[in-house]
N, C-alpha and C. Protein backbone atom coordinates (compact mmCIF):
# COMPACT_ATOMS: atom_id res chain seq x y z
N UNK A 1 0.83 -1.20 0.00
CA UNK A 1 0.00 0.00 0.00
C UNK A 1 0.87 1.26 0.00
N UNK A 2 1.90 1.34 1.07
CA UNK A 2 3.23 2.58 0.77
C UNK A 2 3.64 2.62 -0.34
N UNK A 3 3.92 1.82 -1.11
CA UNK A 3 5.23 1.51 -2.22
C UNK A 3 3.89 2.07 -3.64
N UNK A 4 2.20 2.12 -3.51
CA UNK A 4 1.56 2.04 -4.42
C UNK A 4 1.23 3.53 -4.03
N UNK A 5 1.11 4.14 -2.84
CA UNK A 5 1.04 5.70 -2.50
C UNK A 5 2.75 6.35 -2.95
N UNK A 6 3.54 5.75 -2.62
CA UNK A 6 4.76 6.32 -3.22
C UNK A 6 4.91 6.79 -4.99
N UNK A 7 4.47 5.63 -5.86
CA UNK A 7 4.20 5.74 -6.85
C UNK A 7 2.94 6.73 -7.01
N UNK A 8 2.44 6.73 -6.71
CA UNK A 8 0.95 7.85 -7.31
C UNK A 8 1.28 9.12 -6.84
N UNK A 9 1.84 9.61 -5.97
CA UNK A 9 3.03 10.84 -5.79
C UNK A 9 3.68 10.99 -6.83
N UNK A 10 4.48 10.66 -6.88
CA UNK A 10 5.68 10.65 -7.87
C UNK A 10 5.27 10.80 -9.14
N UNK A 11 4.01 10.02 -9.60
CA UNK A 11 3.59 10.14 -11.16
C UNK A 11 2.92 11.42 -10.80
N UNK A 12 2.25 11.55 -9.73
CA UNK A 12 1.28 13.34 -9.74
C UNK A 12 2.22 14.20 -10.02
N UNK A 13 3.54 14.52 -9.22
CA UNK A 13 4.51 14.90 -9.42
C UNK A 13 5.16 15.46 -11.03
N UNK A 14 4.93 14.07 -11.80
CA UNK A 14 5.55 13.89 -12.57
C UNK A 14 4.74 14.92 -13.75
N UNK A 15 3.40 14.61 -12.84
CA UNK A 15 2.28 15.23 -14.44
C UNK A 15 1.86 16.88 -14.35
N UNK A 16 1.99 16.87 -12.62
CA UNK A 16 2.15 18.30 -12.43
C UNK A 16 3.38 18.95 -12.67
N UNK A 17 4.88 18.77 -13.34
CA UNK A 17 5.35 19.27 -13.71
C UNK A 17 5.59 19.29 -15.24
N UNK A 18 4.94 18.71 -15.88
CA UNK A 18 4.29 18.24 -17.17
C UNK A 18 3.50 19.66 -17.81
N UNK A 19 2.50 19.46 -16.64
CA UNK A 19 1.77 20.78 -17.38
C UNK A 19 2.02 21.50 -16.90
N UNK A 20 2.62 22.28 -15.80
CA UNK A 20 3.14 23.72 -15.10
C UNK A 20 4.57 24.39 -15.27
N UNK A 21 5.23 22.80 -15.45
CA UNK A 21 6.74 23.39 -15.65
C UNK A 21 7.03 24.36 -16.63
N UNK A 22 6.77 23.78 -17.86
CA UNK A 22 6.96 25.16 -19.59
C UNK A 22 6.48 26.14 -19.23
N UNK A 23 5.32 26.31 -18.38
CA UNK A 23 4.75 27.97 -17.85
C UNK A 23 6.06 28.68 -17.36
N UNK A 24 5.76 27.81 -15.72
CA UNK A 24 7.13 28.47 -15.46
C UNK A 24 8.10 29.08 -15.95
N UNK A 25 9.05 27.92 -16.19
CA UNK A 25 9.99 28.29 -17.28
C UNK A 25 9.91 29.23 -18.00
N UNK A 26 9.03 29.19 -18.79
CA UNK A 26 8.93 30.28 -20.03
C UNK A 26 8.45 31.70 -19.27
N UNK A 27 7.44 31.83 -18.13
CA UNK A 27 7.41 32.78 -17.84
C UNK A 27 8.46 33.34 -16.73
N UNK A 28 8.54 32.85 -15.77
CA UNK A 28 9.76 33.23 -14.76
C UNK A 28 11.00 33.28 -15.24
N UNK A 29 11.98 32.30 -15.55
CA UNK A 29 13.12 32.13 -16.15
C UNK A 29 13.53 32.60 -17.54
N UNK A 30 12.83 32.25 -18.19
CA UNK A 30 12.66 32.87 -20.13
C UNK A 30 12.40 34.16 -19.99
N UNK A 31 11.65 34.60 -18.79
CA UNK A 31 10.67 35.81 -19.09
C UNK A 31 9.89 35.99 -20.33
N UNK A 32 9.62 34.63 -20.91
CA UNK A 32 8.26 35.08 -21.67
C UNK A 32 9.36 36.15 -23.01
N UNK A 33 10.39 36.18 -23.19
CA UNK A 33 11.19 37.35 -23.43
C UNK A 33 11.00 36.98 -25.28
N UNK A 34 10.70 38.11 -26.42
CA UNK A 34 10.61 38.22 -27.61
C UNK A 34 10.82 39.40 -27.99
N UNK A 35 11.21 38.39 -29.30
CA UNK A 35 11.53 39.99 -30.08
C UNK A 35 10.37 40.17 -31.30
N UNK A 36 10.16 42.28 -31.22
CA UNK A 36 8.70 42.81 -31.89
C UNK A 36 9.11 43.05 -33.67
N UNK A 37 10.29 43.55 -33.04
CA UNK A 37 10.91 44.70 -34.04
C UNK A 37 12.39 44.26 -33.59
N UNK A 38 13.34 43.97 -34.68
CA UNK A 38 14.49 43.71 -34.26
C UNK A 38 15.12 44.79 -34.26
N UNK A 39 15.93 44.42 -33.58
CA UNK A 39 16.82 45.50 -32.78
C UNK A 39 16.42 47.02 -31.86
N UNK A 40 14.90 46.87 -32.32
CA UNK A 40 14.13 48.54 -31.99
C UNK A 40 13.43 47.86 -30.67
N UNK A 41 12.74 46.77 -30.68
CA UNK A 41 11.38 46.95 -29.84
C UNK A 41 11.17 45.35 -29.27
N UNK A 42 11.35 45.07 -28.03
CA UNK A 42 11.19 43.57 -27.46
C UNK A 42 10.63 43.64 -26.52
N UNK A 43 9.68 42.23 -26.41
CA UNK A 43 8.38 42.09 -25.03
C UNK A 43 8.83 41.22 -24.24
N UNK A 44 8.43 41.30 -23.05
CA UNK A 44 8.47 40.19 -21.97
C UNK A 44 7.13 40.17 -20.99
N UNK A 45 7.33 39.00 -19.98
CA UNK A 45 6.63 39.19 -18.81
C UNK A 45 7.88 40.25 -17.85
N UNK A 46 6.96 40.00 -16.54
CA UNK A 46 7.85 40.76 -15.20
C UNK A 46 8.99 40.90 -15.18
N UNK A 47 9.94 41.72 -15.49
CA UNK A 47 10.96 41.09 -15.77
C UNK A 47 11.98 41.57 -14.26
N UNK A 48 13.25 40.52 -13.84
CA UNK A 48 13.64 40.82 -13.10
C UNK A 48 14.80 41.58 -13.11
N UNK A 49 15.65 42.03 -12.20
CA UNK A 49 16.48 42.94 -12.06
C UNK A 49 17.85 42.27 -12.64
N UNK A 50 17.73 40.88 -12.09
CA UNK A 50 18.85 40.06 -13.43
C UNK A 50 18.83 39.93 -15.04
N UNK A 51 17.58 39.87 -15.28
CA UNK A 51 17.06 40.26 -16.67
C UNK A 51 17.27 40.86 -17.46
N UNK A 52 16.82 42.07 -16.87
CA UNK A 52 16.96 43.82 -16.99
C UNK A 52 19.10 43.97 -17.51
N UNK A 53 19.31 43.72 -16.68
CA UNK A 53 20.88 43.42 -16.91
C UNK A 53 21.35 42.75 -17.58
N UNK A 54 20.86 41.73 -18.25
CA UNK A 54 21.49 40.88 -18.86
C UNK A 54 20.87 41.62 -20.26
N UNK A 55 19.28 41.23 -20.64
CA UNK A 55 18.69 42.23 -21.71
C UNK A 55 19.37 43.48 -22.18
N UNK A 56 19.72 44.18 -21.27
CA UNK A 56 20.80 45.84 -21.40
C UNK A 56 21.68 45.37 -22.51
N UNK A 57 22.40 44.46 -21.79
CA UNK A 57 23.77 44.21 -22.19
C UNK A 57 23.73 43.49 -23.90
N UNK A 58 22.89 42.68 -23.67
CA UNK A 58 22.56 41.67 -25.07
C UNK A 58 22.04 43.03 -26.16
N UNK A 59 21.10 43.51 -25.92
CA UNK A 59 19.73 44.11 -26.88
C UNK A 59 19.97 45.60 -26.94
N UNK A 60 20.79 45.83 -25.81
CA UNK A 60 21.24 48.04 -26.13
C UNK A 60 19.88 48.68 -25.60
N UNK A 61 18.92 47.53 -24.48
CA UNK A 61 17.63 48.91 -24.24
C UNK A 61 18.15 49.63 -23.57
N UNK A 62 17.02 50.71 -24.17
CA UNK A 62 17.30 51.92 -23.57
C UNK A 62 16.04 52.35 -22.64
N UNK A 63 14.96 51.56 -22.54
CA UNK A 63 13.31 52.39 -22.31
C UNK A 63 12.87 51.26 -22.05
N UNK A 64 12.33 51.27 -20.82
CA UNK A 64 11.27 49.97 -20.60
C UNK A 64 10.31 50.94 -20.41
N UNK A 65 8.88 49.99 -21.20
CA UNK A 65 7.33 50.29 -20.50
C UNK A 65 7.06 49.17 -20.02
N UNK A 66 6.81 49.62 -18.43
CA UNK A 66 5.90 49.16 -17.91
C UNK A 66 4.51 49.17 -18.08
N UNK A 67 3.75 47.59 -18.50
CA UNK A 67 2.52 48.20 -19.00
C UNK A 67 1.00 47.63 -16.93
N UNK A 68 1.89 47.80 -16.33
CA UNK A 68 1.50 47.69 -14.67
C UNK A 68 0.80 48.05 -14.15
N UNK A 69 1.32 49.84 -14.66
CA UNK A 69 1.40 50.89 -13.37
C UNK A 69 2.36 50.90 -12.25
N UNK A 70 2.13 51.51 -11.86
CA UNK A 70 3.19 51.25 -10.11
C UNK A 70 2.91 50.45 -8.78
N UNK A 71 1.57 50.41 -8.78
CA UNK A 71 0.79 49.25 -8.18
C UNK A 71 0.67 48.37 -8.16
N UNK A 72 2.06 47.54 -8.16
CA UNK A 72 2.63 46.01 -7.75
C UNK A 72 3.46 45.43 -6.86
N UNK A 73 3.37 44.79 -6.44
CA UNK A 73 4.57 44.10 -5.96
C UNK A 73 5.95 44.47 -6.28
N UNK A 74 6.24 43.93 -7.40
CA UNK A 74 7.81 44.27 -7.98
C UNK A 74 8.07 45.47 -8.51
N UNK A 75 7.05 46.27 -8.40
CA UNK A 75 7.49 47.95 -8.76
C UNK A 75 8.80 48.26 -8.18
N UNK A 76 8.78 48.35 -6.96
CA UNK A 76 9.86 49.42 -6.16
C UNK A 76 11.68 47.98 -7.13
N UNK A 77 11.38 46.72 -7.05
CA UNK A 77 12.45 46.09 -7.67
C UNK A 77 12.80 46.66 -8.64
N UNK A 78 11.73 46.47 -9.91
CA UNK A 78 11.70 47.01 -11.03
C UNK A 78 12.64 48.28 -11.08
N UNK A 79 11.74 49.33 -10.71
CA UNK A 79 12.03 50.88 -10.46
C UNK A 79 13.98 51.25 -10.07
N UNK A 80 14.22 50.53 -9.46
CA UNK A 80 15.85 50.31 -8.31
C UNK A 80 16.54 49.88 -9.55
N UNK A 81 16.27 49.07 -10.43
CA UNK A 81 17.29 48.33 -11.14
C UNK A 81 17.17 49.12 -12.70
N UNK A 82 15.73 49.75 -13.09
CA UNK A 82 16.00 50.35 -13.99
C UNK A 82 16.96 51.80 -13.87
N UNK A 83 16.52 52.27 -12.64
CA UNK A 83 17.67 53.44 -12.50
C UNK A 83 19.23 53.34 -12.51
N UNK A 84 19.13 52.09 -11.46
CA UNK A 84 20.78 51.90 -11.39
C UNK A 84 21.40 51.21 -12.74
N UNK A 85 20.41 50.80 -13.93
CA UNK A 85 21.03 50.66 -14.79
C UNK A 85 21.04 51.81 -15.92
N UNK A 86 20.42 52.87 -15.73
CA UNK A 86 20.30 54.38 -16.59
C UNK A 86 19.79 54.10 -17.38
N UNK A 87 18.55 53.05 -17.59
CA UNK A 87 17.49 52.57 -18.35
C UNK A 87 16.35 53.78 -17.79
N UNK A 88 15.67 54.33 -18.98
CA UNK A 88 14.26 54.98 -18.91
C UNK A 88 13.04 54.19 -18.62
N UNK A 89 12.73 54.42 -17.64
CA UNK A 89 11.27 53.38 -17.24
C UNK A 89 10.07 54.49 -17.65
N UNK A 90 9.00 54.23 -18.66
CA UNK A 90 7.57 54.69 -18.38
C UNK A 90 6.81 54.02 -17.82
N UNK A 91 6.23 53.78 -16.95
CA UNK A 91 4.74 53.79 -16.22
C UNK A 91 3.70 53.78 -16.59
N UNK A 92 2.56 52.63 -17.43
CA UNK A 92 1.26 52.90 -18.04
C UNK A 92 0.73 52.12 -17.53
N UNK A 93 -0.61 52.36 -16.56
CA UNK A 93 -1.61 51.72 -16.14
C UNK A 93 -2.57 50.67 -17.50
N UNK A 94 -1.81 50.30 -18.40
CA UNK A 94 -2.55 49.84 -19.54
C UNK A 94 -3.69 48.88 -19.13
N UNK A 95 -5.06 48.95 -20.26
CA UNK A 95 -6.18 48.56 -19.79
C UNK A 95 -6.17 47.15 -19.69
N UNK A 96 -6.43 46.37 -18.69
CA UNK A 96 -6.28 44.82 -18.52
C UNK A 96 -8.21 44.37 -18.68
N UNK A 97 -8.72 43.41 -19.14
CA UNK A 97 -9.41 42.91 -19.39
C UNK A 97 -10.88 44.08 -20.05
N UNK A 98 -10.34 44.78 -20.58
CA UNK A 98 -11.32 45.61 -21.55
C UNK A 98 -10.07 45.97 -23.01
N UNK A 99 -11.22 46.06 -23.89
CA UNK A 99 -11.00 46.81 -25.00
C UNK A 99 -10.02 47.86 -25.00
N UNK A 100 -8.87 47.88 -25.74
CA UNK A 100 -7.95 49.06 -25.80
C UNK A 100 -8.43 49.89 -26.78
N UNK A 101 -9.07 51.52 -26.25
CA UNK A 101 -9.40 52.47 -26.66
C UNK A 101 -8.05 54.05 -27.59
N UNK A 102 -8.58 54.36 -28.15
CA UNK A 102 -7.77 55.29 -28.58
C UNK A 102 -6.99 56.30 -28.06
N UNK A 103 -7.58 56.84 -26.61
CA UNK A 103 -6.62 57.31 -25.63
C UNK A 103 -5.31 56.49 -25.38
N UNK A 104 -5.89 55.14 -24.86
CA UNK A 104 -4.80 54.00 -24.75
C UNK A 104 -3.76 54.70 -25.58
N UNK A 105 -3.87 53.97 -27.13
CA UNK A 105 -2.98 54.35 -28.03
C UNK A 105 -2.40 55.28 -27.84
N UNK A 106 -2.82 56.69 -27.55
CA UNK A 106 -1.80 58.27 -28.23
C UNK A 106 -0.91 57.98 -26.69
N UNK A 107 -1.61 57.59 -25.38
CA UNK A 107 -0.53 57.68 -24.10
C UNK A 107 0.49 56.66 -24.39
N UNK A 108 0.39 55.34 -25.24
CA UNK A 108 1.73 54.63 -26.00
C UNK A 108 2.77 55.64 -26.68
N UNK A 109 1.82 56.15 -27.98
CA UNK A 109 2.42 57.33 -28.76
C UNK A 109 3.98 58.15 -27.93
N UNK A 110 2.64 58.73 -27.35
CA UNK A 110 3.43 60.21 -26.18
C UNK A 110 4.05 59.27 -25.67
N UNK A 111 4.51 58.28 -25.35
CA UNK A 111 5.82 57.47 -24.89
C UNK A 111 6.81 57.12 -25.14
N UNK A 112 6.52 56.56 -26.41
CA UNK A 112 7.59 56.03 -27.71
C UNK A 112 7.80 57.47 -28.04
N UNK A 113 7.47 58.52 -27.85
CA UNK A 113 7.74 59.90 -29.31
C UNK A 113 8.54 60.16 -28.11
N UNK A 114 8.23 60.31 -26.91
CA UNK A 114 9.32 60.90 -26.01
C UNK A 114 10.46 59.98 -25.25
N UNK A 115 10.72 59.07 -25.96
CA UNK A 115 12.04 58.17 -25.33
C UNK A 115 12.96 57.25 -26.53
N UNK A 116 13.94 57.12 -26.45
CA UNK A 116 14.51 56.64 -26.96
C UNK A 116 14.66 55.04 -27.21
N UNK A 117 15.09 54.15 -28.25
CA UNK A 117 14.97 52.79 -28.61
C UNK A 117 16.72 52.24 -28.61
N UNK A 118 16.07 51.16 -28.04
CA UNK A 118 15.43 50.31 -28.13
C UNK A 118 14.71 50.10 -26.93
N UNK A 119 13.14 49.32 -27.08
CA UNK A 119 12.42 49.31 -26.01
C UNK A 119 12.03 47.98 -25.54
N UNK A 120 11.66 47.88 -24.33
CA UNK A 120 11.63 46.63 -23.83
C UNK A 120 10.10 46.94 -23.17
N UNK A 121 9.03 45.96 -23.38
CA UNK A 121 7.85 46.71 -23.18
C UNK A 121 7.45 45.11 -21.83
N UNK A 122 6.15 45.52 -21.33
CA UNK A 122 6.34 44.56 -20.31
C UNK A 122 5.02 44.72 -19.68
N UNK A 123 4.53 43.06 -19.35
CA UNK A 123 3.08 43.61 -18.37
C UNK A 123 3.70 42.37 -17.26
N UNK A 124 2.13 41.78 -16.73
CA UNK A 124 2.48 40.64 -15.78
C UNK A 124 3.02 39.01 -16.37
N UNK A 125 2.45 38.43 -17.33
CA UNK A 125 3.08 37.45 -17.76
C UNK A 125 3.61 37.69 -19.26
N UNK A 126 3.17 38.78 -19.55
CA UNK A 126 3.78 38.76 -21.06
C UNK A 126 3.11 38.34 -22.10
N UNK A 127 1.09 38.26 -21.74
CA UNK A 127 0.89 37.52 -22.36
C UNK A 127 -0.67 38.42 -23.54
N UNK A 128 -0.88 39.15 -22.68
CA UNK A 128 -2.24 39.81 -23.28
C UNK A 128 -2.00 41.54 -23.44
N UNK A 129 -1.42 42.43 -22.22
CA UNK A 129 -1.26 43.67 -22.50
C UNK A 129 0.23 43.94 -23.38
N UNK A 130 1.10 42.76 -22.82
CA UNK A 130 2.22 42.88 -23.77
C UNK A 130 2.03 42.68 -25.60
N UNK A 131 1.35 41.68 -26.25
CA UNK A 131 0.97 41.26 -26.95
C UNK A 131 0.11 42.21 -27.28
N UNK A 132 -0.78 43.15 -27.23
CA UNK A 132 -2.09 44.15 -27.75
C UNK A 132 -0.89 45.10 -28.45
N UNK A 133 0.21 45.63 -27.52
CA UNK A 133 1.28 46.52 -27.58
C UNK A 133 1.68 46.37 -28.41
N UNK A 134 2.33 44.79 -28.59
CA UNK A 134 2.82 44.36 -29.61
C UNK A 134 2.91 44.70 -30.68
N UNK A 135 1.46 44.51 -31.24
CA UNK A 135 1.04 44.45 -32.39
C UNK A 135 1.05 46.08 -33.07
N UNK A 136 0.52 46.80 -31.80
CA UNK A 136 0.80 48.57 -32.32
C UNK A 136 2.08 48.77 -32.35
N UNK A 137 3.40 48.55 -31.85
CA UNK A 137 4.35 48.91 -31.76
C UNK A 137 4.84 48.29 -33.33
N UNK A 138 4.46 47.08 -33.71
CA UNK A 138 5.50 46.21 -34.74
C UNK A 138 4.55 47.34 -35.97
N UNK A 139 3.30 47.77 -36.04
CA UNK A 139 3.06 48.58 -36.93
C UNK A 139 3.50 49.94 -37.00
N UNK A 140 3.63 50.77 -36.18
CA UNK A 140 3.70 51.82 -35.41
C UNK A 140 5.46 52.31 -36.15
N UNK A 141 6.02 51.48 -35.19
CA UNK A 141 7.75 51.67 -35.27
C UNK A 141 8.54 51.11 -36.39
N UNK A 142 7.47 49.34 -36.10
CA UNK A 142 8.66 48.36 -37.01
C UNK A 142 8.53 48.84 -38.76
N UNK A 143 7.42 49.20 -38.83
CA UNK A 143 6.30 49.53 -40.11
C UNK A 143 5.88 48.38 -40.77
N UNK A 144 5.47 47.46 -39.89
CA UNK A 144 5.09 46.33 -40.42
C UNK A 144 3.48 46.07 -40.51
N UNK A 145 3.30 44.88 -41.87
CA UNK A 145 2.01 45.00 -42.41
C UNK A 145 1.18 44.65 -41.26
N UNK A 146 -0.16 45.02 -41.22
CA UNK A 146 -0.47 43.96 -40.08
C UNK A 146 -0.99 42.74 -39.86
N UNK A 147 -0.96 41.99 -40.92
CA UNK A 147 -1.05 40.23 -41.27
C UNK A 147 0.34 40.34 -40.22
N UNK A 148 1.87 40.38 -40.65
CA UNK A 148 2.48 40.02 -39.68
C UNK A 148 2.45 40.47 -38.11
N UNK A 149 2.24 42.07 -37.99
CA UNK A 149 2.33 42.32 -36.95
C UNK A 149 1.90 41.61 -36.24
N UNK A 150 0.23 40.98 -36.57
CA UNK A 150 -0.75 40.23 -35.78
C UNK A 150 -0.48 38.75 -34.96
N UNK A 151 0.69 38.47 -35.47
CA UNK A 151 1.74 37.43 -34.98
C UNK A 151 2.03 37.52 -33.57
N UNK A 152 2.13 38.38 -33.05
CA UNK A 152 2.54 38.82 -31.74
C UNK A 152 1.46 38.58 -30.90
N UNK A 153 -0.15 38.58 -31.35
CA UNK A 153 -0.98 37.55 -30.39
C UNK A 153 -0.63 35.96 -29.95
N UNK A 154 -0.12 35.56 -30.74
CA UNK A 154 0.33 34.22 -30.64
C UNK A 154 1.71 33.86 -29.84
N UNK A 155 1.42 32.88 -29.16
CA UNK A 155 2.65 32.69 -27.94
C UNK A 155 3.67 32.01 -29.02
N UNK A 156 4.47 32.48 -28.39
CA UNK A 156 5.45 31.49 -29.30
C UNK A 156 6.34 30.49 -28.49
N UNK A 157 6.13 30.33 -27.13
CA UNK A 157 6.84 29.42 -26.04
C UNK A 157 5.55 28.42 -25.48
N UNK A 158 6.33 27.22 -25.62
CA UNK A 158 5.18 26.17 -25.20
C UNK A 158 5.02 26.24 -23.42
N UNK A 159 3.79 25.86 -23.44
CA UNK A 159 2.75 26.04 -22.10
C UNK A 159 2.39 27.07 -22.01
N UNK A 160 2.66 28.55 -22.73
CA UNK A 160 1.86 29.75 -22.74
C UNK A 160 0.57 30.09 -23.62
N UNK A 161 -0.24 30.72 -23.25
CA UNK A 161 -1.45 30.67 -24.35
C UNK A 161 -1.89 31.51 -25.10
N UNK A 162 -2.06 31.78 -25.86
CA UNK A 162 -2.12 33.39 -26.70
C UNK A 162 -2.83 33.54 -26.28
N UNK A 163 -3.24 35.43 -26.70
CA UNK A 163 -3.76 36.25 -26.15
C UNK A 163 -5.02 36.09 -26.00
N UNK A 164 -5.70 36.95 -24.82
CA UNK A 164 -7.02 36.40 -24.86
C UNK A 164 -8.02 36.97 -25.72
N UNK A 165 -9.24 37.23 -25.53
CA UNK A 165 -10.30 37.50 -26.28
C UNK A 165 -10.28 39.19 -25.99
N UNK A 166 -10.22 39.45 -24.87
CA UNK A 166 -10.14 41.27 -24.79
C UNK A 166 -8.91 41.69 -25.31
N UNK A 167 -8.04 40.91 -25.28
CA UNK A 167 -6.72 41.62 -25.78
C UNK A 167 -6.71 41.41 -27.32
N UNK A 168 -7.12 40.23 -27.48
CA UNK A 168 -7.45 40.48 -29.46
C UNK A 168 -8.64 41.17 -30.01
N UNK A 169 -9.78 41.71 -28.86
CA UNK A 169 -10.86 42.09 -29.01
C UNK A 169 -10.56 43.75 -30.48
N UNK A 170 -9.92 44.39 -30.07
CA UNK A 170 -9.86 45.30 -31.18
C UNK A 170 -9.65 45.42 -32.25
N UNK A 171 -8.61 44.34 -32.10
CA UNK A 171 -7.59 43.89 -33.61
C UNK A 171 -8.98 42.92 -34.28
N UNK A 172 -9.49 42.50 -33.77
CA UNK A 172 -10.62 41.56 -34.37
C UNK A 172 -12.20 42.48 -35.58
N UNK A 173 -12.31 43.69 -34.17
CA UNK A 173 -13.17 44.52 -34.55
C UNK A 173 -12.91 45.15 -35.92
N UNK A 174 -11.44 45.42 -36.03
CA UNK A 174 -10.70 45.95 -37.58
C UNK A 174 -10.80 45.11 -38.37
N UNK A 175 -10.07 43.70 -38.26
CA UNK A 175 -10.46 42.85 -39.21
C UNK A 175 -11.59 42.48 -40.01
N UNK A 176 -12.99 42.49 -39.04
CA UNK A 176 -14.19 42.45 -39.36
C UNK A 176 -14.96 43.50 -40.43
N UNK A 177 -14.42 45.26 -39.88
CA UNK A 177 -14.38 46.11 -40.64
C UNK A 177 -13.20 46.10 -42.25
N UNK A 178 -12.40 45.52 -42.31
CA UNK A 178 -11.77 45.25 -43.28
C UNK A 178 -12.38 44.22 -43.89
N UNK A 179 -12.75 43.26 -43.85
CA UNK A 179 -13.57 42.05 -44.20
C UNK A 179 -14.79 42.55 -45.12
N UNK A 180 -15.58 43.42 -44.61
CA UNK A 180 -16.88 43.94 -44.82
C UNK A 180 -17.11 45.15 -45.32
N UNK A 181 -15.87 45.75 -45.64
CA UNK A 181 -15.16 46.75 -46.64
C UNK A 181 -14.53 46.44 -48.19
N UNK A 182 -14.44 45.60 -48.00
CA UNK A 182 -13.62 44.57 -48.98
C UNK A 182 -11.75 45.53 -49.21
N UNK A 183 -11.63 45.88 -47.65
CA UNK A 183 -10.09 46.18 -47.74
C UNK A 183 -9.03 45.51 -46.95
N UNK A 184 -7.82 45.41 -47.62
CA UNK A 184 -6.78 44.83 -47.09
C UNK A 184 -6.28 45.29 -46.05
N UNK A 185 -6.05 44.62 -44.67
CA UNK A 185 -5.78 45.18 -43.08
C UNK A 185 -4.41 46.06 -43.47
N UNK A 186 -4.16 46.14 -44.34
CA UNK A 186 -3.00 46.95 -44.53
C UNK A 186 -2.03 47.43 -43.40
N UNK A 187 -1.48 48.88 -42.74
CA UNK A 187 -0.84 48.49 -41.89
C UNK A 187 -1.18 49.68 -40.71
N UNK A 188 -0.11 49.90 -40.47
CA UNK A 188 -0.45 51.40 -39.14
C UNK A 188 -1.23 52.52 -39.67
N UNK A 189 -1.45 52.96 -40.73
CA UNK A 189 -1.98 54.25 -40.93
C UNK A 189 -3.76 54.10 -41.26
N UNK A 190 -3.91 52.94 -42.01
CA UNK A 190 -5.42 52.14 -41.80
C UNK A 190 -6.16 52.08 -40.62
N UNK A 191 -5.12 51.64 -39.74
CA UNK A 191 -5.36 51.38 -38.81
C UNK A 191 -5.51 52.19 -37.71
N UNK A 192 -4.87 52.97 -37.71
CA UNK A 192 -4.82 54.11 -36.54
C UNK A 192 -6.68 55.06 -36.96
N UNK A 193 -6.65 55.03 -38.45
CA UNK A 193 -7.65 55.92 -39.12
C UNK A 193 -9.03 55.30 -38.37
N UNK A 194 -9.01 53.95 -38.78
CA UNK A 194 -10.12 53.25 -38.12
C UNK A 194 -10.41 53.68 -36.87
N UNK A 195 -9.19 53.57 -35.83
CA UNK A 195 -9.71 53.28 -34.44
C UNK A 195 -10.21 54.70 -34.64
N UNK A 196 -9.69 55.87 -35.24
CA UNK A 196 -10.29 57.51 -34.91
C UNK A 196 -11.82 57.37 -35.40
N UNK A 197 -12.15 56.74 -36.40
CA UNK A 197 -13.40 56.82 -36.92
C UNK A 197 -14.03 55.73 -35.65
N UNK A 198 -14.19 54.50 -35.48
CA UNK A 198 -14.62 54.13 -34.39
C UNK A 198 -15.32 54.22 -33.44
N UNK A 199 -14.41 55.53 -32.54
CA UNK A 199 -14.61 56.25 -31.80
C UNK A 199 -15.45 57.57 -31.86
N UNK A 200 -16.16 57.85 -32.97
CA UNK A 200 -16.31 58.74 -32.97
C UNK A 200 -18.16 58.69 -32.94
């Protein structure tokens, strides 16, 4: 009966690190870490103060966004290690489980227009506000179409899950309007036009 409870441990063990471990990994250790825009513009989850240092050194950032706010846990970490490394930190409360609106966008804008690249952009796992970003930044900066940009919803590290439904929620709403237009998603300037009409 021990030796048959020993075994059913060990396989739970075995299966709970099966399906949790690649999270991990990919999010803690990997940091979830990609590139948007080469050499200009790369995402992660949380990233740590070893990270941050090592990323510097590899990639030349110059600008992390935080897409947080300051209202976390690892802020004050964060905050300590971007200074002492003479990295520019912005601060954006970016919208977590709603629709990213056009304000959203221009307070990205007014971020990127006022800091220097290369940027290292960043939410909690790296997986939905990083990824929305994504996709504006790889159009935005990289000048990429947005068939590819749209790539950046998609995880690209196993056990992570692409983005969710609010975070593809906008990019979807365009598509639909492109669909039913009979126009090609073409790239940032389509796009930016839309969300203004949209909104209005």
């Amino acid at each position: 009966m021990r030796l048959r409870l020993t075994v059913a441990a060990i396989l739970l063990t075995l299966v709970a690190a099966a399906i949790w471990g690649p999270k991990y990994f990919n999010t803690h250790v990997r940091g979830n870490f990609r590139e948007v825009v080469p050499g200009v513009v790369y995402r992660s989850s949380q990233p740590t103060a070893a990270q941050l240092a090592r990323w510097q050194k590899r990639y030349g950032l110059k600008t992390v966004i935080n897409l947080r706010g300051t209202d976390t846990s690892e802020y004050a970490e964060e905050r300590s290690a971007t200074d002492r490394l003479g990295l520019r930190q912005i601060d954006i409360a970016w919208p977590q489980n709603r629709l990213l609106t056009l304000a959203d966008v221009r307070t990205l804008q007014a971020a990127v227009a006022g800091s220097p690249g290369p940027y290292l952009v960043h939410c909690g796992a790296g997986v939905n506000r990083s990824a929305a970003v994504a996709v504006l930044m790889a159009m935005a900066v990289g000048h990429q179409d947005y068939r590819v940009a749209r790539v950046q919803l998609k995880s690209v590290h196993w056990g992570l899950h692409d983005a969710d439904a609010w975070a593809r929620g906008r990019f979807a709403e365009y598509e639909d309007y492109c669909r039913q237009n009979g126009l090609d998603t073409d790239g940032w300037t389509q796009f930016y036009q839309w969300l203004e009409k949209s909104e209005r």
